[in-house]
C-alpha atoms as a PDB file:
ATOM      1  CA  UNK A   1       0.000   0.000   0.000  1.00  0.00           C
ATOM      2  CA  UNK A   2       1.221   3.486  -0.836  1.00  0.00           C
ATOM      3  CA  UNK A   3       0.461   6.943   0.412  1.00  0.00           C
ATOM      4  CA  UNK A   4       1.619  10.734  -0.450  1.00  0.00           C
ATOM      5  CA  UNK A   5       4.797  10.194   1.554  1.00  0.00           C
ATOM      6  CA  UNK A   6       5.737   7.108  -1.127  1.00  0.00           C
ATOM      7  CA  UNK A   7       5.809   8.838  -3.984  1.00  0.00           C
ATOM      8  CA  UNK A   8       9.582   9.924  -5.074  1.00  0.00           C
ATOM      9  CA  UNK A   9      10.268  13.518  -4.569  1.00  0.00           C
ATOM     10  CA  UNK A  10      13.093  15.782  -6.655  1.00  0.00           C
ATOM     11  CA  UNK A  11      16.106  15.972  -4.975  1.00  0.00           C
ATOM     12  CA  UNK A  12      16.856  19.395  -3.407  1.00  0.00           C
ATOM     13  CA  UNK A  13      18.571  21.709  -5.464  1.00  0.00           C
ATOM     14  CA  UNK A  14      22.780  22.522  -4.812  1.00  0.00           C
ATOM     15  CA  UNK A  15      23.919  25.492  -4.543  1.00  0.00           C
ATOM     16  CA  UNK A  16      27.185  26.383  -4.753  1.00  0.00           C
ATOM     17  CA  UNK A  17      29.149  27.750  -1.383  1.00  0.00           C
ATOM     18  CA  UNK A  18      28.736  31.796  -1.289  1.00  0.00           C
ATOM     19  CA  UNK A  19      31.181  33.698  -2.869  1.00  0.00           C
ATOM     20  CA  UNK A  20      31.049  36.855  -1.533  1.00  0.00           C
ATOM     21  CA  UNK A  21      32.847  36.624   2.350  1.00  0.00           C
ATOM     22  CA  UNK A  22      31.763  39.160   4.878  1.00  0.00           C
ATOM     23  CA  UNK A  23      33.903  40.935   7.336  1.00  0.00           C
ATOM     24  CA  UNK A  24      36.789  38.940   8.143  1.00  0.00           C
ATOM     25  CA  UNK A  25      36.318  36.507   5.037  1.00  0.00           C
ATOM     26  CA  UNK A  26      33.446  34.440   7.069  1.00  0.00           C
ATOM     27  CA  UNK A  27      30.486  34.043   4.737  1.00  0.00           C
ATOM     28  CA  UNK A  28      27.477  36.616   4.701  1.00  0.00           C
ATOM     29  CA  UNK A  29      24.531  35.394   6.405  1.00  0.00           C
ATOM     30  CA  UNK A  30      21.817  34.992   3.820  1.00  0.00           C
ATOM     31  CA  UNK A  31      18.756  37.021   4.640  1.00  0.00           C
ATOM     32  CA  UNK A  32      15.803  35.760   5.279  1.00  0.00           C
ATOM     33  CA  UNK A  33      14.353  36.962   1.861  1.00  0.00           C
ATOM     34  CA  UNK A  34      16.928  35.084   0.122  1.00  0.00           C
ATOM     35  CA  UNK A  35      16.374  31.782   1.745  1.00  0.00           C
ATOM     36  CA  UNK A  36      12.814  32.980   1.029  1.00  0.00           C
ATOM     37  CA  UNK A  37      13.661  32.954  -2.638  1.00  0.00           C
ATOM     38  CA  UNK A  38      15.459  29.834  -2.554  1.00  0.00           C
ATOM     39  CA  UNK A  39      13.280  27.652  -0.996  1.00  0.00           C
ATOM     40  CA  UNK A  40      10.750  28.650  -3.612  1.00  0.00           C
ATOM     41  CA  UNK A  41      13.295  28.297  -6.765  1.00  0.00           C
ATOM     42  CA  UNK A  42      13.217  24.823  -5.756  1.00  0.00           C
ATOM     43  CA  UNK A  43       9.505  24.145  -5.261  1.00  0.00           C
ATOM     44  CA  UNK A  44       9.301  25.547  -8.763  1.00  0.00           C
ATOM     45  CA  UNK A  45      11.660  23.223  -9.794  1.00  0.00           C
ATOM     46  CA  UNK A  46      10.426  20.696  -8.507  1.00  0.00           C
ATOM     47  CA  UNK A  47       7.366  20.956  -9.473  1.00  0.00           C
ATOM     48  CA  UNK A  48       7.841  21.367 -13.208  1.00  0.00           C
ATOM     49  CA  UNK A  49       9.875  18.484 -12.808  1.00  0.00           C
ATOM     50  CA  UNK A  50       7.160  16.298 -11.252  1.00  0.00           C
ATOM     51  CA  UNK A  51       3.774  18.031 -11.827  1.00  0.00           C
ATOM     52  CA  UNK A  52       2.272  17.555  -8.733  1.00  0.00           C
ATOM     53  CA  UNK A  53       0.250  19.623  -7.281  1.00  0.00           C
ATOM     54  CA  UNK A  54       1.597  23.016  -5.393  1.00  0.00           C
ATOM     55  CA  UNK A  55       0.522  21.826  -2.136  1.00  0.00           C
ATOM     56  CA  UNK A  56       2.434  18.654  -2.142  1.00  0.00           C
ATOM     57  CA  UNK A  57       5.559  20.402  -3.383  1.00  0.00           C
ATOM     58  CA  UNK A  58       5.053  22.986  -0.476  1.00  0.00           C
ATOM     59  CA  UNK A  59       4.632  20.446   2.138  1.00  0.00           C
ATOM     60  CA  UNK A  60       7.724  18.605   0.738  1.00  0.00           C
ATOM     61  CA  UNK A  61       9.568  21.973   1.031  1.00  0.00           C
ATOM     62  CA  UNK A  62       8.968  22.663   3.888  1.00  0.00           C
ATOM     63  CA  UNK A  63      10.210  19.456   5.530  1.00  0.00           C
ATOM     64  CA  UNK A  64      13.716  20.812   4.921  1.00  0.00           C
ATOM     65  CA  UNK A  65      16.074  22.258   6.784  1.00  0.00           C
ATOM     66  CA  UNK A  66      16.819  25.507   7.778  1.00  0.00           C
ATOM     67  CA  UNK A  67      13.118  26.523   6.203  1.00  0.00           C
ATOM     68  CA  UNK A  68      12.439  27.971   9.479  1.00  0.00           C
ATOM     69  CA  UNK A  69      14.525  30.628   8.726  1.00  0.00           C
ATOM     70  CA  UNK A  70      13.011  32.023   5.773  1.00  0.00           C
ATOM     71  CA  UNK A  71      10.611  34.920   5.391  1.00  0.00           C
ATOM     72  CA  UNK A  72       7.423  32.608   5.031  1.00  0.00           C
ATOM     73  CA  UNK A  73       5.192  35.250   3.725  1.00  0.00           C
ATOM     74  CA  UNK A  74       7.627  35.869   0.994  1.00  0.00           C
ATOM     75  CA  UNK A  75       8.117  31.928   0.046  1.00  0.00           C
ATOM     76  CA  UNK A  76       4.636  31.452   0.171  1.00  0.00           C
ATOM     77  CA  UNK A  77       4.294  34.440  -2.410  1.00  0.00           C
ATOM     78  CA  UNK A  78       6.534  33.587  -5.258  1.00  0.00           C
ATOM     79  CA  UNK A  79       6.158  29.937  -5.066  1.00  0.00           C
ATOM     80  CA  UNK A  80       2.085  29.647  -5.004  1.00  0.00           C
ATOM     81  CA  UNK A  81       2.084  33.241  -7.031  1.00  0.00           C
ATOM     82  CA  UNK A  82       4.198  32.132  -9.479  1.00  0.00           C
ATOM     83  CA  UNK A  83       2.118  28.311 -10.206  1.00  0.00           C
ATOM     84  CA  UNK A  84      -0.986  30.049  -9.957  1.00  0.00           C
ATOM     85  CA  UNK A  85       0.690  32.863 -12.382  1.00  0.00           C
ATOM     86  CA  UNK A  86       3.136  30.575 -14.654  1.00  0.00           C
ATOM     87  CA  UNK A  87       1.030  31.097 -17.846  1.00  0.00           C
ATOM     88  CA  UNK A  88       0.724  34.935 -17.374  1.00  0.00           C
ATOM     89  CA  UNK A  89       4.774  35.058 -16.333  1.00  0.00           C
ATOM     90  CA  UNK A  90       5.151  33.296 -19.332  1.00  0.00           C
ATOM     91  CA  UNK A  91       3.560  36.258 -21.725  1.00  0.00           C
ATOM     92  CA  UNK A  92       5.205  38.517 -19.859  1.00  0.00           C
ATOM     93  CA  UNK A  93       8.654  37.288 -20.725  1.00  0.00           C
ATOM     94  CA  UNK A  94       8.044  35.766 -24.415  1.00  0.00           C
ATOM     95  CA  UNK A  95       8.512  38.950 -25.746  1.00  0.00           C
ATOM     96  CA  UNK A  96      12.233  39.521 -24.468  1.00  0.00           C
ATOM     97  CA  UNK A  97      13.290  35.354 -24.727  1.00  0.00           C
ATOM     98  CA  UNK A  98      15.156  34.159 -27.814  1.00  0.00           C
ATOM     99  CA  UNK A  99      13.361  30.742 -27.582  1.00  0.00           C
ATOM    100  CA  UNK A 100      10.538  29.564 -26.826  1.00  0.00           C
ATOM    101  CA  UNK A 101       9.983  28.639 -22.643  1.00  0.00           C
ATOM    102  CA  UNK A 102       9.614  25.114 -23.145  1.00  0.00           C
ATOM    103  CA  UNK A 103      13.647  25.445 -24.521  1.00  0.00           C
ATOM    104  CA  UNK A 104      14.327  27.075 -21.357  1.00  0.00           C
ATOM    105  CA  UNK A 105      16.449  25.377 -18.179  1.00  0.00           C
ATOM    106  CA  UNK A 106      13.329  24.477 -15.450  1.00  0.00           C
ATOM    107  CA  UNK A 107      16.117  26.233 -12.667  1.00  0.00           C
ATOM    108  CA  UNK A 108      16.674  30.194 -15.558  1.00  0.00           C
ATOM    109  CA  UNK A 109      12.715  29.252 -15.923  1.00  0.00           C
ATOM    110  CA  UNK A 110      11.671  29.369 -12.186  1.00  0.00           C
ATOM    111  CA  UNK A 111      14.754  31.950 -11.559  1.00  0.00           C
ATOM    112  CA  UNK A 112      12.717  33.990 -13.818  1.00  0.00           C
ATOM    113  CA  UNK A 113       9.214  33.529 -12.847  1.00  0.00           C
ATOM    114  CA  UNK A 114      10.556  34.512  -9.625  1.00  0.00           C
ATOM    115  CA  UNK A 115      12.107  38.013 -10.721  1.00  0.00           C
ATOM    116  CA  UNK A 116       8.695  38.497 -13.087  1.00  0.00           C
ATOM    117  CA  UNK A 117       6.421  37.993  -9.947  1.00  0.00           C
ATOM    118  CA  UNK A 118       8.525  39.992  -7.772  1.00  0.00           C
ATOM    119  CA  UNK A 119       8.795  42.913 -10.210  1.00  0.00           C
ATOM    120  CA  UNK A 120       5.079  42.400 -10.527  1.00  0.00           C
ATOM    121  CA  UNK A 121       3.751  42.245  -7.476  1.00  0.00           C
ATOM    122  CA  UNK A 122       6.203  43.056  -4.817  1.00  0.00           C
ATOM    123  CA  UNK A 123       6.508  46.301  -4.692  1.00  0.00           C
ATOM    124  CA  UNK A 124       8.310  46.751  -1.714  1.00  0.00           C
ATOM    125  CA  UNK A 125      11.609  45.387  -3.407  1.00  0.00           C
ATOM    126  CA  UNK A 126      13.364  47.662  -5.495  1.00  0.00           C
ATOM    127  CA  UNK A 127      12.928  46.397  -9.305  1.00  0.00           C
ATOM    128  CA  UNK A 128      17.236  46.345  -8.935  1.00  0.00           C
ATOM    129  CA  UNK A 129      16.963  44.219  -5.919  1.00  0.00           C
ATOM    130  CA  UNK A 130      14.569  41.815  -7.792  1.00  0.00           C
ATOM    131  CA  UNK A 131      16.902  42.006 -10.604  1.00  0.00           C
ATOM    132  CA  UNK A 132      20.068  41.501  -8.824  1.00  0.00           C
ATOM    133  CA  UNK A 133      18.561  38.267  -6.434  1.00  0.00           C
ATOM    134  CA  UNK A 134      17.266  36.711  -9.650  1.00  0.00           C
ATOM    135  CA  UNK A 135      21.089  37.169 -11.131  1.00  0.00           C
ATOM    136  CA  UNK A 136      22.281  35.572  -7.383  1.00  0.00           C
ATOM    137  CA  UNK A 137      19.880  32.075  -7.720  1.00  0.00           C
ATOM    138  CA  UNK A 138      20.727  31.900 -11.101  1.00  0.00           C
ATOM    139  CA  UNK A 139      24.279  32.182 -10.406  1.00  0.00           C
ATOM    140  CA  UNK A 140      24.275  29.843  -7.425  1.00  0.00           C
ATOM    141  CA  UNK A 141      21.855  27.088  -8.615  1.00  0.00           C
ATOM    142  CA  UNK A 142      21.806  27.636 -12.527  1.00  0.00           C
ATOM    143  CA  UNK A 143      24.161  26.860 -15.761  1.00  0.00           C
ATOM    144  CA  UNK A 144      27.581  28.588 -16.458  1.00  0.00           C
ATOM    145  CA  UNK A 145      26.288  31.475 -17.889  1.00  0.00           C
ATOM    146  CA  UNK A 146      22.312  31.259 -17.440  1.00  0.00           C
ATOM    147  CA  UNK A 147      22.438  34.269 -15.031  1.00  0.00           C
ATOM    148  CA  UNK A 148      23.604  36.498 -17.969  1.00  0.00           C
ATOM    149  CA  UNK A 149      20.751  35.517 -19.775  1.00  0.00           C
ATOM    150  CA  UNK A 150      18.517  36.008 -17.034  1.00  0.00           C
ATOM    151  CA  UNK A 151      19.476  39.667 -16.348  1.00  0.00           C
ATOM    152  CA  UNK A 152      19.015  40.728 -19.677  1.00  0.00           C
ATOM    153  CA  UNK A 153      15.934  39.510 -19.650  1.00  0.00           C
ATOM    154  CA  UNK A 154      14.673  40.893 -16.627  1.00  0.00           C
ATOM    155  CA  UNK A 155      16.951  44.185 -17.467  1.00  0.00           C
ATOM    156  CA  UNK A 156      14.411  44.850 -20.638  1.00  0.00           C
ATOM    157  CA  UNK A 157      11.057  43.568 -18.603  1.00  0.00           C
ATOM    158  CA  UNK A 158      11.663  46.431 -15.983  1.00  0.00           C
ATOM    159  CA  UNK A 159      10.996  49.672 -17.956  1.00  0.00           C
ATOM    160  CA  UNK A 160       7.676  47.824 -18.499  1.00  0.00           C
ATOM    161  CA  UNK A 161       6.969  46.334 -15.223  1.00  0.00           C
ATOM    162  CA  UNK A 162       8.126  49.213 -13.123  1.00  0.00           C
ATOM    163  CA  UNK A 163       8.925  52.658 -15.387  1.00  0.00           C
ATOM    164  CA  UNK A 164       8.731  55.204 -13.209  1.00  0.00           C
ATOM    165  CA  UNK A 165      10.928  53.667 -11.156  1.00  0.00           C
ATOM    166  CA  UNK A 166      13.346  52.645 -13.727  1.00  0.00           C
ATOM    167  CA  UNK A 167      13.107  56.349 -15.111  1.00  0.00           C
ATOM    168  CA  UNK A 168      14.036  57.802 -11.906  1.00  0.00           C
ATOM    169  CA  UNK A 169      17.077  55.249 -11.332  1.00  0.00           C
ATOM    170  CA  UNK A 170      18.966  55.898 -14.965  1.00  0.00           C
ATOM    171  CA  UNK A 171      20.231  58.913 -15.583  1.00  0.00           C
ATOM    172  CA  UNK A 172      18.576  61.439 -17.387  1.00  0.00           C
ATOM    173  CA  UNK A 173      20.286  61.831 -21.667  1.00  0.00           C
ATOM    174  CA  UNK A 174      21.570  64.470 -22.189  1.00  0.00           C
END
């Protein structure tokens, strides 16, 4: 007999060790935002790897450790925002992707629903901050060079997402 708990589950994603040391060359302490944005990268990865449902891949995620000490309210944002929001995310960023999404890692896929929804819909985080954490998943859990590609794309979705912002961050032509 089998229940929920039998069924095989993705395997966490790796990261690779932090780069960036903090005062004394010990490693930063991630925020909680960050582990925030983590923890969801790899419920999205996992479930476009498995297709089950959004609350099984949440209650799988958060059976791991250290989830404690992530901004819940955040997690719980980007990872049910972006499944309930994956076909609208997807619109949003045809029009700046040089192939089509199904062509597209599932990690720079969920690294960029992530930065979509949070330039979206969280406006509390500064479209560069959104930008910039994207670029940090991508670089930590993604391919060689996949955070490049996510920047630009998130780079041109910005003006559109968030102008006046934008506009009042770049300096004025002169």
């Amino acid at each position: 007999m089998s229940d929920a708990h039998d069924t095989p589950k993705s395997a966490p994603l790796q990261g690779r060790p932090a780069r960036k040391p903090g005062a004394h060359g010990a490693p930063r302490a991630k925020s909680s935002r960050r582990r925030a944005r983590e923890f969801a990268l790899q419920g999205l990865y996992e479930w476009q790897l498995n297709t089950r449902d959004g609350g099984s891949v949440d209650a799988h995620i958060r059976e791991q450790e250290d989830f404690a000490r992530c901004d819940r309210a955040h997690y719980d944002a980007l990872l049910h925002g972006c499944i309930d929001q994956c076909a609208q995310l997807d619109a949003q960023l045809l029009q700046f992707l040089d192939r089509p999404v199904e062509e597209l890692s599932p990690v720079e896929h969920a690294v960029l629903w992530i930065g979509v929804y949070e330039l979206t819909h969280c406006l509390d985080v500064p479209y560069k901050v959104a930008i910039n954490e994207a670029v940090e998943l991508a670089k930590s859990f993604g391919g060689t060079d996949g955070h490049k590609y996510v920047n630009g794309v998130l780079d041109h979705l910005a003006p559109q997402l968030r102008p006046d912002e934008v506009k009042a961050a770049r300096p004025a032509s002169r």
